[in-house]
Structure formats: structure tokens, C-alpha cells
Protein backbone atom coordinates (compact mmCIF):
# COMPACT_ATOMS: atom_id res chain seq x y z
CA UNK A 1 152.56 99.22 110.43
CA UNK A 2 150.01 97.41 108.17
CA UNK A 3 147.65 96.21 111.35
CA UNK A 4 147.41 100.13 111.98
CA UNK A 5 147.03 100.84 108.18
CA UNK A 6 144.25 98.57 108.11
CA UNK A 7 142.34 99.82 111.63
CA UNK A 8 142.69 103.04 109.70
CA UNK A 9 140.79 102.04 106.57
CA UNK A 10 138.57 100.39 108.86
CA UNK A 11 137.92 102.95 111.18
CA UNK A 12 137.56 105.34 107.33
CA UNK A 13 134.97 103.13 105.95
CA UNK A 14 132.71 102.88 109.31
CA UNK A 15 132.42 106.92 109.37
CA UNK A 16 131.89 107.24 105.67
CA UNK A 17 129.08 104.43 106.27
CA UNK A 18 127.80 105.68 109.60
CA UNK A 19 127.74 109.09 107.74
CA UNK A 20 125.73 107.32 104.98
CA UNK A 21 123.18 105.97 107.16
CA UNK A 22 122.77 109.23 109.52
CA UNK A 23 122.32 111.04 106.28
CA UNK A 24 118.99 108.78 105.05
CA UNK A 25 117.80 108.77 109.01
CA UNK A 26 117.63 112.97 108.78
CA UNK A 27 116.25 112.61 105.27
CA UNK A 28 113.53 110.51 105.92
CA UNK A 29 112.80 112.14 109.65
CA UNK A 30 112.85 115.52 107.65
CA UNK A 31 110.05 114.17 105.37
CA UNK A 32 107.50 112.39 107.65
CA UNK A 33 108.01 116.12 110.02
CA UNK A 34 106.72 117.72 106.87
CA UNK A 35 103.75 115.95 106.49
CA UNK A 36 100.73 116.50 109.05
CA UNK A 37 100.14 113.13 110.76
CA UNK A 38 96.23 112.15 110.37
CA UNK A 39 95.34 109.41 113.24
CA UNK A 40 93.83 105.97 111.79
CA UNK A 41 90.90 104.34 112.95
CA UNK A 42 91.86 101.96 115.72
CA UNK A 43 92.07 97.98 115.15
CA UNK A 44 90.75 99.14 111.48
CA UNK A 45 92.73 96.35 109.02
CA UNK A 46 92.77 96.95 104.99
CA UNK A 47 92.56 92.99 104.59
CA UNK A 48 88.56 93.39 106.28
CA UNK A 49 87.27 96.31 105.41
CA UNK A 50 88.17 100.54 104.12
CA UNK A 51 89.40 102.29 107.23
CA UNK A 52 89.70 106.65 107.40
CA UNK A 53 92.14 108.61 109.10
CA UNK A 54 91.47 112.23 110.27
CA UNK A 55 92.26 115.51 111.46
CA UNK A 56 89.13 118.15 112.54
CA UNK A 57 89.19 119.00 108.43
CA UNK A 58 90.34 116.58 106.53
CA UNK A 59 89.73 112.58 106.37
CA UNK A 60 91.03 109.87 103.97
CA UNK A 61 89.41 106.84 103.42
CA UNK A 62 91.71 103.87 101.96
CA UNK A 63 90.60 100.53 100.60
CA UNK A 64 91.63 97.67 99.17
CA UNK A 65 90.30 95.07 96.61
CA UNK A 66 89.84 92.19 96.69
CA UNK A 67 89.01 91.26 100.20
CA UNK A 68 91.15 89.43 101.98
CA UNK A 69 94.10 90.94 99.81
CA UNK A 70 95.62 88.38 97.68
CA UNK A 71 99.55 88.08 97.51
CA UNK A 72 101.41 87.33 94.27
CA UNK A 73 97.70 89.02 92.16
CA UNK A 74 96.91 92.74 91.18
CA UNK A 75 95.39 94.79 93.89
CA UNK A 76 93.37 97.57 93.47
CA UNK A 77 93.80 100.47 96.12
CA UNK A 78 91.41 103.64 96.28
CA UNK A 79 91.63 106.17 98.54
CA UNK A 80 88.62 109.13 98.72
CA UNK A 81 89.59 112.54 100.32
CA UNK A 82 87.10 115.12 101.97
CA UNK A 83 88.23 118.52 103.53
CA UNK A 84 91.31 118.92 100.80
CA UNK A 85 90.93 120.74 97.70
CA UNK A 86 94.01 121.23 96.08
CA UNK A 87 95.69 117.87 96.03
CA UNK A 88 99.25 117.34 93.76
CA UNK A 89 100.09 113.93 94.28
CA UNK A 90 99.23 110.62 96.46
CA UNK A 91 101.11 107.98 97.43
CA UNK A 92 101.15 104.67 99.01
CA UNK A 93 104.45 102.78 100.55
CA UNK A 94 103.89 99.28 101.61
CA UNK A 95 106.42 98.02 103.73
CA UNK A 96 106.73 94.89 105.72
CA UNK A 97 106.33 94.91 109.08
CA UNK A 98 107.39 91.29 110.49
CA UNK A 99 109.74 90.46 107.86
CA UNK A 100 112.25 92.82 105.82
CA UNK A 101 110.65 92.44 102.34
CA UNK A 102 111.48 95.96 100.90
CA UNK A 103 109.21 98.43 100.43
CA UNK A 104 106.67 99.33 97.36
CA UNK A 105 105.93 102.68 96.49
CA UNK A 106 102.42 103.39 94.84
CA UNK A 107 101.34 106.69 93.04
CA UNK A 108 97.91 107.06 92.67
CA UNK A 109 95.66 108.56 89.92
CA UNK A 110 93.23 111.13 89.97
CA UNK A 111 89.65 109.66 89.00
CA UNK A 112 87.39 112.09 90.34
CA UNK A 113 87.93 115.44 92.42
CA UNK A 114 87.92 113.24 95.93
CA UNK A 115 88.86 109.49 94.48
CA UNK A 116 92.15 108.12 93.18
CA UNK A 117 93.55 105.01 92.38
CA UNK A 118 96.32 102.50 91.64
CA UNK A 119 97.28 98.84 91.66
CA UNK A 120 100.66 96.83 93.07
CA UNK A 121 100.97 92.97 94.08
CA UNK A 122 102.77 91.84 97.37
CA UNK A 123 104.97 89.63 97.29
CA UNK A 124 105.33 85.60 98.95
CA UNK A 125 107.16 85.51 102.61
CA UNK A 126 108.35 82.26 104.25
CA UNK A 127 105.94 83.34 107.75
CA UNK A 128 102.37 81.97 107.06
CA UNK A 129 100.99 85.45 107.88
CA UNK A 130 102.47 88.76 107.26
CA UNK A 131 102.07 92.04 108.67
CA UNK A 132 102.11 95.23 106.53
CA UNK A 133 102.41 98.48 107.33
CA UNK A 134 100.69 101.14 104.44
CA UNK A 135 101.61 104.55 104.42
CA UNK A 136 99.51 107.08 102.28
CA UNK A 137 100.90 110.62 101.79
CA UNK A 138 98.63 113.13 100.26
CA UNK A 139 100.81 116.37 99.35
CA UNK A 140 98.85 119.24 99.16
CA UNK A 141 98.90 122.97 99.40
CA UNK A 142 99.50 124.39 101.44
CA UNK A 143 99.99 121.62 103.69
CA UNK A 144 100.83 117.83 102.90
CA UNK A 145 99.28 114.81 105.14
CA UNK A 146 100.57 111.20 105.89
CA UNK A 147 98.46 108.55 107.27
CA UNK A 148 99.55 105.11 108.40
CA UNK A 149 97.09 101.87 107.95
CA UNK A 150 97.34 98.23 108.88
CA UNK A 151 97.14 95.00 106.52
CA UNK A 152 97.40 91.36 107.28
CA UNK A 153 97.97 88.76 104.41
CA UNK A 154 97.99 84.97 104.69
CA UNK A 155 100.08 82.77 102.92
């Protein structure tokens, strides 16, 4: 009686979990379907030089500074829109790519009526070079865009 009690609880707490997780999948899937995906420049990396991303009307340029991005120090991001003119908000999520090391999330500031700007730090990894995926979303009206970049760092 308690060996099915406990394949019960069991068998409970993987469908609360699974429904957990399926949950944050739709969320997220929902999200990235709103936003219009621009296409990056190819073989374009942050840690060289600014790369753009682009539709037929609108194109966002992101860089990065200092060159080669430092880990552990302040870095300065900047991204410059053309083709957009009401912008709301902008955003930058740095994730790992080779190595689970959480994710950041950057808002940007409005500087001018194309530029804005922020700052974050990666952190140290154990692998002696670590791949980054950066994902700027630009939400706009009426439609919001999403553009994913590359970045190498070097430990």
C-alpha cells in the first residue's frame, strides 16, 4: 500500500512539474512568435566589430565596447535603429551558449531618436572560450522586432 502511495505522489509531482515546464515552453514560444524576426549579418561577431540585422524597412545595428569584450568589467552596448519610429522599449538577453551560465537581461536607454544604450558584465566560465548568444528585442508599434547576434569571449 505505501509503494503505490508513493508511485502516486511520484507520478503527482512529475505532471505538476511537466505542467510547469510546458507552461514556460508556450510562454516563451508565444513571445519570440510575437516579435518579427530580423536576419543578422552572417559570421558577423560582437567581440570584432558592430554587426546589423534587417528586414526591407527596418535595420538595427548593435555594438559592443570595448573590443574584444572583457569578462568580469563594465560593457557598454549601443544599438542604432533606422526604419522604426515609435520605439517603447529595448532589450538585450545574453545567454550562454556552450555552458549554462544563466541569462542577463539588459534594458536600454534612449539617447537620441535612433541610439540607445546600456551596460552589464559577463561573468568567468571554467571553458577557456565561451560562446554567447545576444538577443535584442525592440518593441514597437505597431509591430515589435527580435534580432539574434553572436559573441565570443576568452578567458
Amino acid at each position: 500500500m505505501k509503494r503505490i502511495s508513493l508511485l502516486f505522489v511520484l507520478a503527482l509531482i512529475m505532471g505538476v512539474l511537466g505542467y510547469q515546464v510546458y507552461q514556460t515552453e508556450s510562454a516563451s514560444h508565444a513571445n519570440s512568435a510575437a516579435h518579427r524576426q530580423l536576419i543578422a549579418e552572417a559570421n558577423c561577431f560582437l567581440q570584432e566589430r558592430a554587426c546589423s540585422a534587417s528586414d526591407q524597412q527596418v535595420q538595427i545595428k548593435l555594438s559592443l565596447t570595448p573590443q574584444p569584450v572583457p569578462l568580469m568589467k563594465p560593457v557598454q552596448a549601443t544599438l542604432q535603429l533606422s526604419g522604426l519610429s515609435s520605439v517603447e522599449a529595448i532589450e538585450l538577453k545574453i545567454e550562454g551558449l556552450n555552458m549554462y551560465m544563466g541569462f542577463q537581461t539588459v534594458q536600454l536607454v534612449k539617447q537620441t531618436a535612433t541610439d540607445w544604450q546600456g551596460s552589464f558584465s559577463l561573468p568567468v566560465c571554467s571553458e577557456s572560450e565561451m560562446h554567447w548568444q545576444v538577443t535584442a528585442s525592440v518593441d514597437s508599434a505597431p509591430q515589435a522586432y527580435q534580432a539574434r547576434f553572436k559573441l565570443v569571449t576568452q578567458r
